[in-house]
C-alpha atoms as a PDB file:
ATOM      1  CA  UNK A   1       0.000   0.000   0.000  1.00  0.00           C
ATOM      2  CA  UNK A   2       1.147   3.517  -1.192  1.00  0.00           C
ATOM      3  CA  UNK A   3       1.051   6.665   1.178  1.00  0.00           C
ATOM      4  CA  UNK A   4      -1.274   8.280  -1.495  1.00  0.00           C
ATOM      5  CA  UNK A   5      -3.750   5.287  -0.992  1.00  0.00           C
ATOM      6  CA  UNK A   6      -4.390   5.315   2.367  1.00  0.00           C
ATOM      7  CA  UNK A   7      -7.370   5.342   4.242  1.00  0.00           C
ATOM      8  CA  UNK A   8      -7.302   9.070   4.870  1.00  0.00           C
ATOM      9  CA  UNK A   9      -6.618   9.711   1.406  1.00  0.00           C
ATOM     10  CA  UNK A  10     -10.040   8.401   0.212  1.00  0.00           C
ATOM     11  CA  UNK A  11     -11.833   9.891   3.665  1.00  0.00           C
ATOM     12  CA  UNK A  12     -10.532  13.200   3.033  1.00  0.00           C
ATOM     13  CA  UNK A  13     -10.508  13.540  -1.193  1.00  0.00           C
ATOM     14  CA  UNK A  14     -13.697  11.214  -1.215  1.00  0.00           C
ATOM     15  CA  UNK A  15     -16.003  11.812   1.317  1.00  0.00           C
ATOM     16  CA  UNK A  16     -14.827  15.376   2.987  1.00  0.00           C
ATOM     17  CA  UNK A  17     -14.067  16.772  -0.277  1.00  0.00           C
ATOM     18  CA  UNK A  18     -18.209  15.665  -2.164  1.00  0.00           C
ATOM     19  CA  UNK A  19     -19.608  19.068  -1.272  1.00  0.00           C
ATOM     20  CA  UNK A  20     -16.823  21.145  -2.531  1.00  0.00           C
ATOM     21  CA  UNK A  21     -17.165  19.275  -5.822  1.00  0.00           C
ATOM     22  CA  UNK A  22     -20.676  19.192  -5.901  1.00  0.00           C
ATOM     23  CA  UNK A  23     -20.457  23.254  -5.594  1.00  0.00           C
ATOM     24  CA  UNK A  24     -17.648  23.542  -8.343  1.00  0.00           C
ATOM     25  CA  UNK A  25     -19.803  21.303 -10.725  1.00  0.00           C
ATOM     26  CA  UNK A  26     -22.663  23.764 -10.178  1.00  0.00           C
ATOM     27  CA  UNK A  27     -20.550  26.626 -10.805  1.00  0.00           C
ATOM     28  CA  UNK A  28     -20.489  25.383 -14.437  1.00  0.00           C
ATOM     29  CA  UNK A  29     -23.197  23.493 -14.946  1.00  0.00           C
ATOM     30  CA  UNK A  30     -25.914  25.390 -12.765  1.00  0.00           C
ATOM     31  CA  UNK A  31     -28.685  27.827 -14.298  1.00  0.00           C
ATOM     32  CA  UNK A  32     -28.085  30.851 -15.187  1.00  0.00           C
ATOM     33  CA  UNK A  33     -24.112  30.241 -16.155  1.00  0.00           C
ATOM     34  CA  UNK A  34     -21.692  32.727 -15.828  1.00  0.00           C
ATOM     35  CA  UNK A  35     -18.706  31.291 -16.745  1.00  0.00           C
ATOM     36  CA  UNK A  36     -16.002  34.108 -15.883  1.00  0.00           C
ATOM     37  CA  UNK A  37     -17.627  33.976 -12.127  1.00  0.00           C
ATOM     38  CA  UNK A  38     -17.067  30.506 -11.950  1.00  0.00           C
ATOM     39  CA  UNK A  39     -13.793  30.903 -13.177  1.00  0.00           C
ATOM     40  CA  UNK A  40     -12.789  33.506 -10.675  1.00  0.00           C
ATOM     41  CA  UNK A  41     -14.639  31.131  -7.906  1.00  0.00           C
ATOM     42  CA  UNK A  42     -12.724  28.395  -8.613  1.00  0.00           C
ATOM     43  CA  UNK A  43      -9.564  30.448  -8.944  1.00  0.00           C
ATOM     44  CA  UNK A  44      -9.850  32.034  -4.939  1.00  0.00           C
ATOM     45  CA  UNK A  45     -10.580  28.433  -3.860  1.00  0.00           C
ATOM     46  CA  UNK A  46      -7.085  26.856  -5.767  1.00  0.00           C
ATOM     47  CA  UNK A  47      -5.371  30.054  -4.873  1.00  0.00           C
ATOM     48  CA  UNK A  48      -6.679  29.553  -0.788  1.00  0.00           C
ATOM     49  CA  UNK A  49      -5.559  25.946  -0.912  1.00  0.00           C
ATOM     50  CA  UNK A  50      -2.644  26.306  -2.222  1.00  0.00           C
ATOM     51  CA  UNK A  51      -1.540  29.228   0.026  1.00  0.00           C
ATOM     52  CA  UNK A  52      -2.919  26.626   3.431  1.00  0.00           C
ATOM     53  CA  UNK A  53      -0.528  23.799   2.080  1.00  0.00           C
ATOM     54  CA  UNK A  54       2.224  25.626   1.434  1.00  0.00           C
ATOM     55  CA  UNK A  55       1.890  27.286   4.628  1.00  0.00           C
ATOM     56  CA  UNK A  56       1.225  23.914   6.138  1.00  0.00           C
ATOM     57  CA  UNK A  57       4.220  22.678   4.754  1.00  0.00           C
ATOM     58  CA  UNK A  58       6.504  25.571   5.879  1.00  0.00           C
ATOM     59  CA  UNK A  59       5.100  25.201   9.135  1.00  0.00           C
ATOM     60  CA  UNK A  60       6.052  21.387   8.949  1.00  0.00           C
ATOM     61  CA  UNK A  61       9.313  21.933   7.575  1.00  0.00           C
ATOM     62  CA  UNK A  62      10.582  24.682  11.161  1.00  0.00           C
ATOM     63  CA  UNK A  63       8.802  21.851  13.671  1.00  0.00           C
ATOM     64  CA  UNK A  64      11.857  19.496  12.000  1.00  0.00           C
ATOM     65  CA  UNK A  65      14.314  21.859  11.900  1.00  0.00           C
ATOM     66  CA  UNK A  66      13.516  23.298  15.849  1.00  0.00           C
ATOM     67  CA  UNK A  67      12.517  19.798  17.477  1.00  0.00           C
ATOM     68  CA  UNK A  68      14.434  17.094  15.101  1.00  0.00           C
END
């Protein structure tokens, strides 16, 4: 078994993460569509993520270097 297959892989991608994707589909997909909205909606919620798990990962990263 792979780290990327683990149990909280499919808990948190799979069963945590069905609303968001429910929401993004309806972004697109919903009545009346505005595309560029969507767009910018989905950009904020990349652009948020990617700014926690970075931070997460800096964050991470001192722990080692101060307690390791």
């Amino acid at each position: 078994m792979s780290i990327i297959q683990g149990p909280g892989t499919w808990l948190i991608f799979g069963i945590i993460g069905l609303p968001v994707y429910t929401v993004i589909i309806a972004w697109f997909l919903g009545e009346p569509r505005d595309t560029k909205t969507a767009a910018l909606g989905l950009g904020y919620l990349v652009g948020l993520t990617v700014l926690l798990w970075t931070a997460m990962f800096i964050k991470t990263i001192l722990l080692d270097i101060v307690f390791f």
